[in-house]
C-alpha atoms as a PDB file:
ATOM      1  CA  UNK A   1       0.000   0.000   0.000  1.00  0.00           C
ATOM      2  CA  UNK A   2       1.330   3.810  -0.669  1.00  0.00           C
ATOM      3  CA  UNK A   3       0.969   6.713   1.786  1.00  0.00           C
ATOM      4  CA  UNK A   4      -0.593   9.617   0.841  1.00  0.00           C
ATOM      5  CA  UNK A   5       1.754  12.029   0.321  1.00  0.00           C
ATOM      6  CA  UNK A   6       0.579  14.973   2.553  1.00  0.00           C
ATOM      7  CA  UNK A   7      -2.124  14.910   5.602  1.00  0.00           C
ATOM      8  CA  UNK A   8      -4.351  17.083   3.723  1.00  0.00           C
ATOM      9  CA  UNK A   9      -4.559  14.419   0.840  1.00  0.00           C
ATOM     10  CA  UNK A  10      -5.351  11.195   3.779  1.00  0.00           C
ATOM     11  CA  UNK A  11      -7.461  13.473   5.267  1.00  0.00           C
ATOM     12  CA  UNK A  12      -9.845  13.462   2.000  1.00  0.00           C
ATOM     13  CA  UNK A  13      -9.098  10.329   1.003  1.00  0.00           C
ATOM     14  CA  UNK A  14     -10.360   9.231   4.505  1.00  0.00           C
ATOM     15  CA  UNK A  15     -13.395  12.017   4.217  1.00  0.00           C
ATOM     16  CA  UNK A  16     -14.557  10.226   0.946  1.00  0.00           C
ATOM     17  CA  UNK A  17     -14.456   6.973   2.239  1.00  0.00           C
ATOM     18  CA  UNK A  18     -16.293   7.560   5.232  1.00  0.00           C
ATOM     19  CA  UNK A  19     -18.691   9.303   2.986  1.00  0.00           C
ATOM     20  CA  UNK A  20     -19.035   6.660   0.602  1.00  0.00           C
ATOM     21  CA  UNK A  21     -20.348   4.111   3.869  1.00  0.00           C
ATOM     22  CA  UNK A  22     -22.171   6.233   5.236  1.00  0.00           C
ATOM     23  CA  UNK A  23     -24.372   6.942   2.378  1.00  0.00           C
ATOM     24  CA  UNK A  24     -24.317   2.878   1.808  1.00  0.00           C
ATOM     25  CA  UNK A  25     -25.301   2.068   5.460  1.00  0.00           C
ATOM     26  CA  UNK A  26     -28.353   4.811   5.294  1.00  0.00           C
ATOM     27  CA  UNK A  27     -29.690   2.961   2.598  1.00  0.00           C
ATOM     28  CA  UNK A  28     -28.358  -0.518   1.745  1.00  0.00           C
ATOM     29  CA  UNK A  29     -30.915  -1.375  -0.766  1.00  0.00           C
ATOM     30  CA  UNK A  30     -29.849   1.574  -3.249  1.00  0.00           C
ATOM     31  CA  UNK A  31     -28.320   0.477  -6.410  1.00  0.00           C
ATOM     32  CA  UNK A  32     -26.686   4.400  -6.483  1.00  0.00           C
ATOM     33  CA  UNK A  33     -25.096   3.693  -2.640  1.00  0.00           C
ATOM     34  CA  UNK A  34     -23.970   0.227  -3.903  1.00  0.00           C
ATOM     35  CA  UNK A  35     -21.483   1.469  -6.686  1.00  0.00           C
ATOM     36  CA  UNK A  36     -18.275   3.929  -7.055  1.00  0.00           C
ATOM     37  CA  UNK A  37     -18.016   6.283 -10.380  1.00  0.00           C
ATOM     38  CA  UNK A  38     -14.200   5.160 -10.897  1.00  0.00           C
ATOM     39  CA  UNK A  39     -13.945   7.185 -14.086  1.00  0.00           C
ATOM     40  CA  UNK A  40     -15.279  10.133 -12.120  1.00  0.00           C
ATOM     41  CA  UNK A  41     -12.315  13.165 -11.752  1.00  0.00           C
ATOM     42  CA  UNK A  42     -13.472  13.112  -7.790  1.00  0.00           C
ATOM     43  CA  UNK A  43     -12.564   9.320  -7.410  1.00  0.00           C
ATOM     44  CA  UNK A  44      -9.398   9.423  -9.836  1.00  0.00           C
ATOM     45  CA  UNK A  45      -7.922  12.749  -7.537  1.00  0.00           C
ATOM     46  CA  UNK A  46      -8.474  11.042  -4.365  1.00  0.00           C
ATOM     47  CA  UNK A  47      -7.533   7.383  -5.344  1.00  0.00           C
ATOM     48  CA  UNK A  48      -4.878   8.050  -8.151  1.00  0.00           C
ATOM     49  CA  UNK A  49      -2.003   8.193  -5.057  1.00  0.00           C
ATOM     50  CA  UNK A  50      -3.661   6.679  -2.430  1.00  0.00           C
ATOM     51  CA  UNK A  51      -4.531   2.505  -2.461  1.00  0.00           C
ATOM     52  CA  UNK A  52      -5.069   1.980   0.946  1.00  0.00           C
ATOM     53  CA  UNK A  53      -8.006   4.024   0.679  1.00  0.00           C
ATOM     54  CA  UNK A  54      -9.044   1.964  -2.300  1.00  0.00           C
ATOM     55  CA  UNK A  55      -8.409  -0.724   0.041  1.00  0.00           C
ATOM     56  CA  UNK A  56     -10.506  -0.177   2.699  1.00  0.00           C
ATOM     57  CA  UNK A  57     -13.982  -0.193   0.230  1.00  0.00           C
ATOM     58  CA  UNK A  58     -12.510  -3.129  -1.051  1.00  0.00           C
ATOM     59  CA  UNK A  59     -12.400  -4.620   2.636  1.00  0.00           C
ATOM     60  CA  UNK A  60     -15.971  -3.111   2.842  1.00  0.00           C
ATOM     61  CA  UNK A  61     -17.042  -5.196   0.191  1.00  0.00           C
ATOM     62  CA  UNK A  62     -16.545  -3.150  -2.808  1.00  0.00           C
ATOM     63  CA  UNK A  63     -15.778  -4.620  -5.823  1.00  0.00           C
ATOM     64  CA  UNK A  64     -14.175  -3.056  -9.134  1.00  0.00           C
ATOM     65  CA  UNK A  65     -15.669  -3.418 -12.222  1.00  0.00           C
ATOM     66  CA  UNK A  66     -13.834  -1.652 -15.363  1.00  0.00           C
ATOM     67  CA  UNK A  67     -16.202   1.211 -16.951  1.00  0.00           C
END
């Protein structure tokens, strides 16, 4: 796994995550809370650098699927 390079980048890395459950655990039947937009500019900023955050929705039960 690689470290994100300053605090401010784990610090939204982390902020996304924890975003990203949260919206799935308020409403585990929703398709939209049960999928990432990889090919989204948000996901590729915070993710590009920063695999253990990847990581972690993978250990959340995320899985990738190529666009």
């Amino acid at each position: 796994m690689t470290e994100s390079n300053t605090k401010q980048e784990a610090t939204k890395s982390l902020n996304t995550v924890a975003m990203i459950l949260s919206n799935f655990l308020k409403d585990p039947n929703s398709d939209r809370n049960k999928k990432v937009n990889t090919s989204g500019a948000r996901f590729s900023e915070i993710f590009r650098n920063n695999s253990a955050a990847g990581e972690l929705l993978k250990l959340a039960g995320f899985q990738y699927q190529h666009p």
